[in-house]
PDB file of N, CA and C in Angstrom:
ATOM      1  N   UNK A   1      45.990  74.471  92.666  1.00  0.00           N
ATOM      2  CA  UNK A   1      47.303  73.953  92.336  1.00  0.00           C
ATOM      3  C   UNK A   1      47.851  73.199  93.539  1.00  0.00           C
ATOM      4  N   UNK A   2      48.052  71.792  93.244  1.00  0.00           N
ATOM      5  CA  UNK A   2      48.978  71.192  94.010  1.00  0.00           C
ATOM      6  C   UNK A   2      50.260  71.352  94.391  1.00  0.00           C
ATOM      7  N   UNK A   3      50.845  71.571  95.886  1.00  0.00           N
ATOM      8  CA  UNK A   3      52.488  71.826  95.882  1.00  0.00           C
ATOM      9  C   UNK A   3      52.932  70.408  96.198  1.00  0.00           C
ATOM     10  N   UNK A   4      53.765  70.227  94.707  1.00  0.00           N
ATOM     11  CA  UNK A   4      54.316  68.374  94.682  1.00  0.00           C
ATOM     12  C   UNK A   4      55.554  68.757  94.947  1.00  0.00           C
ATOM     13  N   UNK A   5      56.117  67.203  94.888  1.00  0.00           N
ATOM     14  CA  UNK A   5      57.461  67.166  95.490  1.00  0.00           C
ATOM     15  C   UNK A   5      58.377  68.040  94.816  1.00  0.00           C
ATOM     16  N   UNK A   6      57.831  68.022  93.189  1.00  0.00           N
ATOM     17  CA  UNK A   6      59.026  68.785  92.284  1.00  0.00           C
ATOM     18  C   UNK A   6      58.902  69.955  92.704  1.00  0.00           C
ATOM     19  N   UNK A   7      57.752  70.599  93.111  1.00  0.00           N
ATOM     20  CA  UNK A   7      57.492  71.961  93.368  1.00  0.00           C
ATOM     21  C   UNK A   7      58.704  72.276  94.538  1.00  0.00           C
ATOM     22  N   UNK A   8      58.517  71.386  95.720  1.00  0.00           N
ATOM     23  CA  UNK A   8      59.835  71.329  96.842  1.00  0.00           C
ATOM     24  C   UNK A   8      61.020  71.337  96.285  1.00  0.00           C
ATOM     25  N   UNK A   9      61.318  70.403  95.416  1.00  0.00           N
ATOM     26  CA  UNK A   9      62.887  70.563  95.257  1.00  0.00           C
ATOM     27  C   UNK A   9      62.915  71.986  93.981  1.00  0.00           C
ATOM     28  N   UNK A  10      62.010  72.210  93.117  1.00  0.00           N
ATOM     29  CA  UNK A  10      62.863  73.367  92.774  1.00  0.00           C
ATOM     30  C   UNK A  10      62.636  74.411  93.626  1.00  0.00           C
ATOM     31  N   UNK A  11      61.808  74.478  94.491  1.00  0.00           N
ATOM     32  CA  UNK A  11      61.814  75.719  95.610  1.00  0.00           C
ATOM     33  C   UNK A  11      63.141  75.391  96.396  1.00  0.00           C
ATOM     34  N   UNK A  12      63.794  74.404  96.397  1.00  0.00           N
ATOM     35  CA  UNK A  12      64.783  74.277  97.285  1.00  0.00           C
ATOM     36  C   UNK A  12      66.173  74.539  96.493  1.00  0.00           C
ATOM     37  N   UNK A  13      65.747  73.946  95.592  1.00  0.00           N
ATOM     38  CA  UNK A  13      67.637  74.727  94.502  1.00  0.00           C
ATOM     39  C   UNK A  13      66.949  76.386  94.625  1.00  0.00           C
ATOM     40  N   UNK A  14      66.143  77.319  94.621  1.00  0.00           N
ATOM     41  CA  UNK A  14      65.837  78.516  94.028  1.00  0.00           C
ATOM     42  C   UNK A  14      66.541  79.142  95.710  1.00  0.00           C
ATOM     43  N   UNK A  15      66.068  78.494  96.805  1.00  0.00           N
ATOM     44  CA  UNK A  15      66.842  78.993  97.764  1.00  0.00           C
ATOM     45  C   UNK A  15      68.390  78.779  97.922  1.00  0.00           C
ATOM     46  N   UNK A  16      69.099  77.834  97.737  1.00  0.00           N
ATOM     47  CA  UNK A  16      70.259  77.562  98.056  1.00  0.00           C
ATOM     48  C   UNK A  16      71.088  78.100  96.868  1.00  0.00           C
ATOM     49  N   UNK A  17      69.886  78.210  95.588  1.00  0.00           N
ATOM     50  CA  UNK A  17      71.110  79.489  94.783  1.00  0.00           C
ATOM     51  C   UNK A  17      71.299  80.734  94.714  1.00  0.00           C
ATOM     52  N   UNK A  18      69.794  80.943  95.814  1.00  0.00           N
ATOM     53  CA  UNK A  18      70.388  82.335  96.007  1.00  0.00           C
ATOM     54  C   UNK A  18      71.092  82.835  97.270  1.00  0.00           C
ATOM     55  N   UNK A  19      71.214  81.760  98.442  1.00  0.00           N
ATOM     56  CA  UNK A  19      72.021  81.966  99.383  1.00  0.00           C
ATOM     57  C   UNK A  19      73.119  81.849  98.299  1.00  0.00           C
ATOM     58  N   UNK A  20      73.870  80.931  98.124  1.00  0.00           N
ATOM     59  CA  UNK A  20      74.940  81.049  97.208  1.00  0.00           C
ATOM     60  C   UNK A  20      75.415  82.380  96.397  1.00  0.00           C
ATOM     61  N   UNK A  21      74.943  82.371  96.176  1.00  0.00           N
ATOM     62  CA  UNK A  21      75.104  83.725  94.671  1.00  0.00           C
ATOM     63  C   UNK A  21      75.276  84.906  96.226  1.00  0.00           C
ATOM     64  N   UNK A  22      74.733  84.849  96.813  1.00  0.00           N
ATOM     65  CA  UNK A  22      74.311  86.060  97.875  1.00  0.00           C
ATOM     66  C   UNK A  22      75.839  86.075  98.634  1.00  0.00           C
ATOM     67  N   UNK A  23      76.299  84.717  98.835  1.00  0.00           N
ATOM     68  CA  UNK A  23      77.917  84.808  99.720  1.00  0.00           C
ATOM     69  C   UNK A  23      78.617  85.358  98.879  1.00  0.00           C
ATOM     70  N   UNK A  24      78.406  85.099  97.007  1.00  0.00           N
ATOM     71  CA  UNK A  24      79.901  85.330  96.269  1.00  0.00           C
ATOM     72  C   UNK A  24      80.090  86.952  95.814  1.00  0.00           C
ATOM     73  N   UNK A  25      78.468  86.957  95.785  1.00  0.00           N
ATOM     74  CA  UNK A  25      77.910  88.897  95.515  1.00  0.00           C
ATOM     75  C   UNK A  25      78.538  89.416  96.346  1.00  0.00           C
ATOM     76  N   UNK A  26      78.402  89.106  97.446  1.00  0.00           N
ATOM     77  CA  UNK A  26      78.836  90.111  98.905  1.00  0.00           C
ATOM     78  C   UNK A  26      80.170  90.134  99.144  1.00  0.00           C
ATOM     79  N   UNK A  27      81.042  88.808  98.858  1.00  0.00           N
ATOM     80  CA  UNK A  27      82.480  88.777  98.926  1.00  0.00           C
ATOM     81  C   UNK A  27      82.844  89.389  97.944  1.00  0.00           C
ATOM     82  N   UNK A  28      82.561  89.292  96.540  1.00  0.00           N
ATOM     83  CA  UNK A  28      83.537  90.235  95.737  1.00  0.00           C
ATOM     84  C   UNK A  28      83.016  91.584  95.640  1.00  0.00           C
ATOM     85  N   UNK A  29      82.026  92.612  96.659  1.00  0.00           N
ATOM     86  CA  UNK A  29      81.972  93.561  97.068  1.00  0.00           C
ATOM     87  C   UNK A  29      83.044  94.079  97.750  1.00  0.00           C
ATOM     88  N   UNK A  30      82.402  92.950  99.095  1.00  0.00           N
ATOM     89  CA  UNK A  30      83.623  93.346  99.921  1.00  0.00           C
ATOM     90  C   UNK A  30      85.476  93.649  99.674  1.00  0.00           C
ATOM     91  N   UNK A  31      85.651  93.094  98.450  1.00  0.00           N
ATOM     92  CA  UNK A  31      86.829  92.488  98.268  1.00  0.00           C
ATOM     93  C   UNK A  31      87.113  94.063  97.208  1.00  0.00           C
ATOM     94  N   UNK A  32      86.037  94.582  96.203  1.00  0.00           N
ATOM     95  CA  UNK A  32      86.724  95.852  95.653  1.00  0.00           C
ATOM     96  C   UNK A  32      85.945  97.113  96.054  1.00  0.00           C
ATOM     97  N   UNK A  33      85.622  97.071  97.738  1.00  0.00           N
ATOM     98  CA  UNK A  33      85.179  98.136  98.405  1.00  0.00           C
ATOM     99  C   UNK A  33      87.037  98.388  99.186  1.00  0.00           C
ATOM    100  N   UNK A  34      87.312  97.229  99.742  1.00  0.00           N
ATOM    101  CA  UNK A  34      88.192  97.032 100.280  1.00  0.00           C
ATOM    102  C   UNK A  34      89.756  97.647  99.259  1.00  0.00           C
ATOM    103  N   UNK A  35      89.803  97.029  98.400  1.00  0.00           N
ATOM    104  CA  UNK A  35      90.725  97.486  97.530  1.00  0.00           C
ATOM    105  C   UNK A  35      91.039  98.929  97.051  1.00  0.00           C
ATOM    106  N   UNK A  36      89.524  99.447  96.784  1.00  0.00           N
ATOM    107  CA  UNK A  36      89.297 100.777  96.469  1.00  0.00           C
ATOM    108  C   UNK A  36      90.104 101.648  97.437  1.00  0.00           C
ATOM    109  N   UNK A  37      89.553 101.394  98.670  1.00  0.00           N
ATOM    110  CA  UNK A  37      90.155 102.365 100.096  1.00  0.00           C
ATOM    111  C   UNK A  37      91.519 101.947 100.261  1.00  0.00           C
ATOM    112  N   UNK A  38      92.286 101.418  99.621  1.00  0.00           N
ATOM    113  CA  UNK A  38      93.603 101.083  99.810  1.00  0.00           C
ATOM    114  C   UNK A  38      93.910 101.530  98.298  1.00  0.00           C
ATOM    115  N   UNK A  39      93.339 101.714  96.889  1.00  0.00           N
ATOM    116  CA  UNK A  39      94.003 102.182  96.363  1.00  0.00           C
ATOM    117  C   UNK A  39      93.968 103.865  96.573  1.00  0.00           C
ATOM    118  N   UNK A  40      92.728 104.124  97.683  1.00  0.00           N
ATOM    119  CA  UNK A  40      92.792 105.696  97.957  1.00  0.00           C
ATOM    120  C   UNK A  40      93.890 106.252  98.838  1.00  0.00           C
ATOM    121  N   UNK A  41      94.139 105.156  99.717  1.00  0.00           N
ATOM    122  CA  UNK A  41      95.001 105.568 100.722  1.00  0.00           C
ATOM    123  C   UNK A  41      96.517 105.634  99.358  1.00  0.00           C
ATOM    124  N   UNK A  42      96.588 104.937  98.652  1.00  0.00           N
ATOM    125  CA  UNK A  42      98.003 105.146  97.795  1.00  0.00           C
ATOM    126  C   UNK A  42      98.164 106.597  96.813  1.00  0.00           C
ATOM    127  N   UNK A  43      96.182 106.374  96.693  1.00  0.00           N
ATOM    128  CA  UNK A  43      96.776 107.699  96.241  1.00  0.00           C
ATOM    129  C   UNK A  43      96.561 108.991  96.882  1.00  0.00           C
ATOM    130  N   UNK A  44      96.178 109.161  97.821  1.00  0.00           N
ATOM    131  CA  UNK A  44      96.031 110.019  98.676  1.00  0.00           C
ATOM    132  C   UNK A  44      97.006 110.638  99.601  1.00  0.00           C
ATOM    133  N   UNK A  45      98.222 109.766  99.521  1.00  0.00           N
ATOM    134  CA  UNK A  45      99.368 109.969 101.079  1.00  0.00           C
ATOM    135  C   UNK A  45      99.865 108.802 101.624  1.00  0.00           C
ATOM    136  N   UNK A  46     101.009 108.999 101.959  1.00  0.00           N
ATOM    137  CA  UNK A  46     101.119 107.750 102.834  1.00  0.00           C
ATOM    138  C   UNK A  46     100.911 108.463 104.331  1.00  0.00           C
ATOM    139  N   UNK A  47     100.200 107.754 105.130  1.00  0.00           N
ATOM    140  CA  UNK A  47     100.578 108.250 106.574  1.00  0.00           C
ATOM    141  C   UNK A  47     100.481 107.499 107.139  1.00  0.00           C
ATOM    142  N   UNK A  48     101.057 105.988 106.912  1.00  0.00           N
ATOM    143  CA  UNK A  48     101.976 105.222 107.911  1.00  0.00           C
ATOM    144  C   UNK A  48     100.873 103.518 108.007  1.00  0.00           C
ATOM    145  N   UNK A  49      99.496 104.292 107.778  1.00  0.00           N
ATOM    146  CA  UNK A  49      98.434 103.102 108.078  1.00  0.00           C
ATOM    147  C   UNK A  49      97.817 102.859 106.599  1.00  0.00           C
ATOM    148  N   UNK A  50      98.060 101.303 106.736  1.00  0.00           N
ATOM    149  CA  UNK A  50      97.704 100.331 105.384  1.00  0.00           C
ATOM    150  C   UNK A  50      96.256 100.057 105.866  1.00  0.00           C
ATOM    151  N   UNK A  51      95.026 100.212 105.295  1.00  0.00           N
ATOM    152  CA  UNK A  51      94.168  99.413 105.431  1.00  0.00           C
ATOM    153  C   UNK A  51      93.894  98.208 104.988  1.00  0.00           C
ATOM    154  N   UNK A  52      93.151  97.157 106.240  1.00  0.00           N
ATOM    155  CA  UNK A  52      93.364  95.747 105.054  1.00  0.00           C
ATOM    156  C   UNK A  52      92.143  95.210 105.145  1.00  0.00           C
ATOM    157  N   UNK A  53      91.900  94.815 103.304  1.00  0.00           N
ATOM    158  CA  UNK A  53      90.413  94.958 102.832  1.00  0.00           C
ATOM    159  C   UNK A  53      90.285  93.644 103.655  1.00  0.00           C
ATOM    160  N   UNK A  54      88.740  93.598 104.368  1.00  0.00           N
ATOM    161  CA  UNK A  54      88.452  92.860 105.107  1.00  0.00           C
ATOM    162  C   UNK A  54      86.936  91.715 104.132  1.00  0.00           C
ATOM    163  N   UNK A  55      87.429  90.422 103.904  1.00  0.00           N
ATOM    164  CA  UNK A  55      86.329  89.726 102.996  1.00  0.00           C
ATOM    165  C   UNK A  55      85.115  89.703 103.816  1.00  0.00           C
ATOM    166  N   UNK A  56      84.040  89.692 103.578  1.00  0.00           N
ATOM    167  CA  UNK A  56      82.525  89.469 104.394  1.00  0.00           C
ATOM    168  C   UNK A  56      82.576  87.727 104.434  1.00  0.00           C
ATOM    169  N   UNK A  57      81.947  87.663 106.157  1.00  0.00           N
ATOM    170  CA  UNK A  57      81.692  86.509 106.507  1.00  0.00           C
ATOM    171  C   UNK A  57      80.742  85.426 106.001  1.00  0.00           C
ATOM    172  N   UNK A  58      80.178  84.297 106.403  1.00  0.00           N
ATOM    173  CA  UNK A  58      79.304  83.928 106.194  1.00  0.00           C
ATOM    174  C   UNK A  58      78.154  84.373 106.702  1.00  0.00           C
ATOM    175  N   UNK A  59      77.969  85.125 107.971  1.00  0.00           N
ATOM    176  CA  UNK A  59      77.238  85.158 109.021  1.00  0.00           C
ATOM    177  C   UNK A  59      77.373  86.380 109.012  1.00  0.00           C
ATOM    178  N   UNK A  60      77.756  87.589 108.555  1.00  0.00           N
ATOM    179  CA  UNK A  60      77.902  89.090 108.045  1.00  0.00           C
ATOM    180  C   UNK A  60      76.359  88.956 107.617  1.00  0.00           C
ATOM    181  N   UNK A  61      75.891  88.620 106.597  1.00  0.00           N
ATOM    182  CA  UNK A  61      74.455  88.747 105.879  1.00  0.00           C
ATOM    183  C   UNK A  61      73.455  87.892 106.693  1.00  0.00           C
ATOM    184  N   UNK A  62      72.569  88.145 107.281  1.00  0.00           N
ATOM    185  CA  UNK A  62      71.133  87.270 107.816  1.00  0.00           C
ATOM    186  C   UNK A  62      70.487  86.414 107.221  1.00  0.00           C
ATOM    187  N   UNK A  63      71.154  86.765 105.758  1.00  0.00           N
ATOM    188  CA  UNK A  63      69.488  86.146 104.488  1.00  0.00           C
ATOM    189  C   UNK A  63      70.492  84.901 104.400  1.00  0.00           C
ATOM    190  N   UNK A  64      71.751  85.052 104.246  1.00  0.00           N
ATOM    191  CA  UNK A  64      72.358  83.787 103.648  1.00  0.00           C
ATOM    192  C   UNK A  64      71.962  82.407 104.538  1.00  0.00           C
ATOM    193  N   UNK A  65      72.509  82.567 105.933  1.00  0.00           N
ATOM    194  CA  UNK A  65      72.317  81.235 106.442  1.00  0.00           C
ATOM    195  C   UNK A  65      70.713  81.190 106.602  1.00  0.00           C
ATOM    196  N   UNK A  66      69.908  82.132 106.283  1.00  0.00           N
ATOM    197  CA  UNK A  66      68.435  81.978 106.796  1.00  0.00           C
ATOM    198  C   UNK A  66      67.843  81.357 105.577  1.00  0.00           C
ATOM    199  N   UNK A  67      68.323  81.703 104.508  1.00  0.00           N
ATOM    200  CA  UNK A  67      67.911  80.747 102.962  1.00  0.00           C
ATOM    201  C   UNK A  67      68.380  79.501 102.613  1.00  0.00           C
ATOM    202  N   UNK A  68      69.554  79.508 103.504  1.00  0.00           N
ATOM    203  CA  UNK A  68      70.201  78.162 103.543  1.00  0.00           C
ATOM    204  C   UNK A  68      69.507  76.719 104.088  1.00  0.00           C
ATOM    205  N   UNK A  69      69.284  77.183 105.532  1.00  0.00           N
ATOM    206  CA  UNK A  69      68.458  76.337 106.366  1.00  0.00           C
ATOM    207  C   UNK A  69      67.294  76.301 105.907  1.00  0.00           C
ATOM    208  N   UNK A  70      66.371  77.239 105.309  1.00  0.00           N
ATOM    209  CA  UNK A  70      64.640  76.901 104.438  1.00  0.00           C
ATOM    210  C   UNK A  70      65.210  76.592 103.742  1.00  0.00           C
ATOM    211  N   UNK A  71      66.213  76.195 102.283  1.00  0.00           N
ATOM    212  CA  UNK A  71      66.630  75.576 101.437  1.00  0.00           C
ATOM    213  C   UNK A  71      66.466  74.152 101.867  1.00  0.00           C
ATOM    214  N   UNK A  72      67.567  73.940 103.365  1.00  0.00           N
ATOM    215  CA  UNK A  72      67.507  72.339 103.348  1.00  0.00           C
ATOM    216  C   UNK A  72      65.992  71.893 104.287  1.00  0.00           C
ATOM    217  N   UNK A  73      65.619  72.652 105.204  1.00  0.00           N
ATOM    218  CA  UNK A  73      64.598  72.305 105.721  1.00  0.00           C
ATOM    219  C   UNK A  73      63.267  71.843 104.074  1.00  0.00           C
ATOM    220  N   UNK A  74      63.329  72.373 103.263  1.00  0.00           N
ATOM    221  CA  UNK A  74      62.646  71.956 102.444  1.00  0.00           C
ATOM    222  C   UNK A  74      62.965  70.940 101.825  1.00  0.00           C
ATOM    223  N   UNK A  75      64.184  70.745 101.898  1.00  0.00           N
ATOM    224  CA  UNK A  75      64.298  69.769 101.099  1.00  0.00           C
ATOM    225  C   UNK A  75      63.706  67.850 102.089  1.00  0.00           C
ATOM    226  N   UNK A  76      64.430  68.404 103.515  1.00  0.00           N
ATOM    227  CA  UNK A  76      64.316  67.404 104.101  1.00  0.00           C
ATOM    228  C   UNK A  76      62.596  66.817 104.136  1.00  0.00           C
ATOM    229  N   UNK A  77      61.671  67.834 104.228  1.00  0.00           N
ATOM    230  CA  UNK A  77      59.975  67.478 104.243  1.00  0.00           C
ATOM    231  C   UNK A  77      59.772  67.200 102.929  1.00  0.00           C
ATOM    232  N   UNK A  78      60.259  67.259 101.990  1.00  0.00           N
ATOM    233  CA  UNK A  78      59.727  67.320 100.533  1.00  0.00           C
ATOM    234  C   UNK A  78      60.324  65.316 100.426  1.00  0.00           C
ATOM    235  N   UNK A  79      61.563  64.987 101.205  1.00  0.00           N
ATOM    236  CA  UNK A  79      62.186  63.550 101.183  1.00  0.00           C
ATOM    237  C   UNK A  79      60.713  62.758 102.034  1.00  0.00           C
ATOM    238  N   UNK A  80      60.030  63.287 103.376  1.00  0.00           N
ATOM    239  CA  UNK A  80      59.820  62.806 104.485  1.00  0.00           C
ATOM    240  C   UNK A  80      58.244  62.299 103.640  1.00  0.00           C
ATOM    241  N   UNK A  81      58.058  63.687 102.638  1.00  0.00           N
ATOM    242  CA  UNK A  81      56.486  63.765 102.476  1.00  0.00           C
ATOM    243  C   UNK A  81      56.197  62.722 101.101  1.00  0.00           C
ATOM    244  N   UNK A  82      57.515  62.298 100.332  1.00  0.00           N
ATOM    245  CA  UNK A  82      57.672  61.447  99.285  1.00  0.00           C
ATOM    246  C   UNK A  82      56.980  59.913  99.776  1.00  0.00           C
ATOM    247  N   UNK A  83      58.084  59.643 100.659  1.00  0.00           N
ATOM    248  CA  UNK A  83      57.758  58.208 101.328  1.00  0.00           C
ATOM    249  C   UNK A  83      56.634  57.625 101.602  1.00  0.00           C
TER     250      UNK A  83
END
């Protein structure tokens, strides 16, 4: 089996959608891990300290920017190897 150009670019959307999907997975984790412990603290007591749900970064996860960059690095050799 030959790896052709199409083979590159859909190997290259298959990475950049799953970096993608991987930032929005992890943020709306973060976002009702975060919520949770603040609706515990409401119902648990007040004792004076609010926790505040903290969203995940870009750079929190390893895989994201590391699927990102083989996403475009593929894409860029798959342009170079067309020509």
């Amino acid at each position: 089996m030959v790896f052709t150009y199409e083979h590159e670019i859909c190997t290259w959307i298959c990475f950049y959608l799953i970096s993608w999907n991987d930032v929005h997975v992890e943020r709306a984790a973060s976002q009702i891990a975060g919520y949770l412990e603040l609706s515990g603290f409401l119902a648990g007591g007040k004792t004076g300290n609010v926790p505040i749900p903290k969203t995940a970064g870009f750079f929190d996860n390893l895989f994201i920017p590391l699927f990102l960059i083989i996403g475009i690095v593929l894409l860029i050799l798959g342009r170079y190897k067309r020509k």
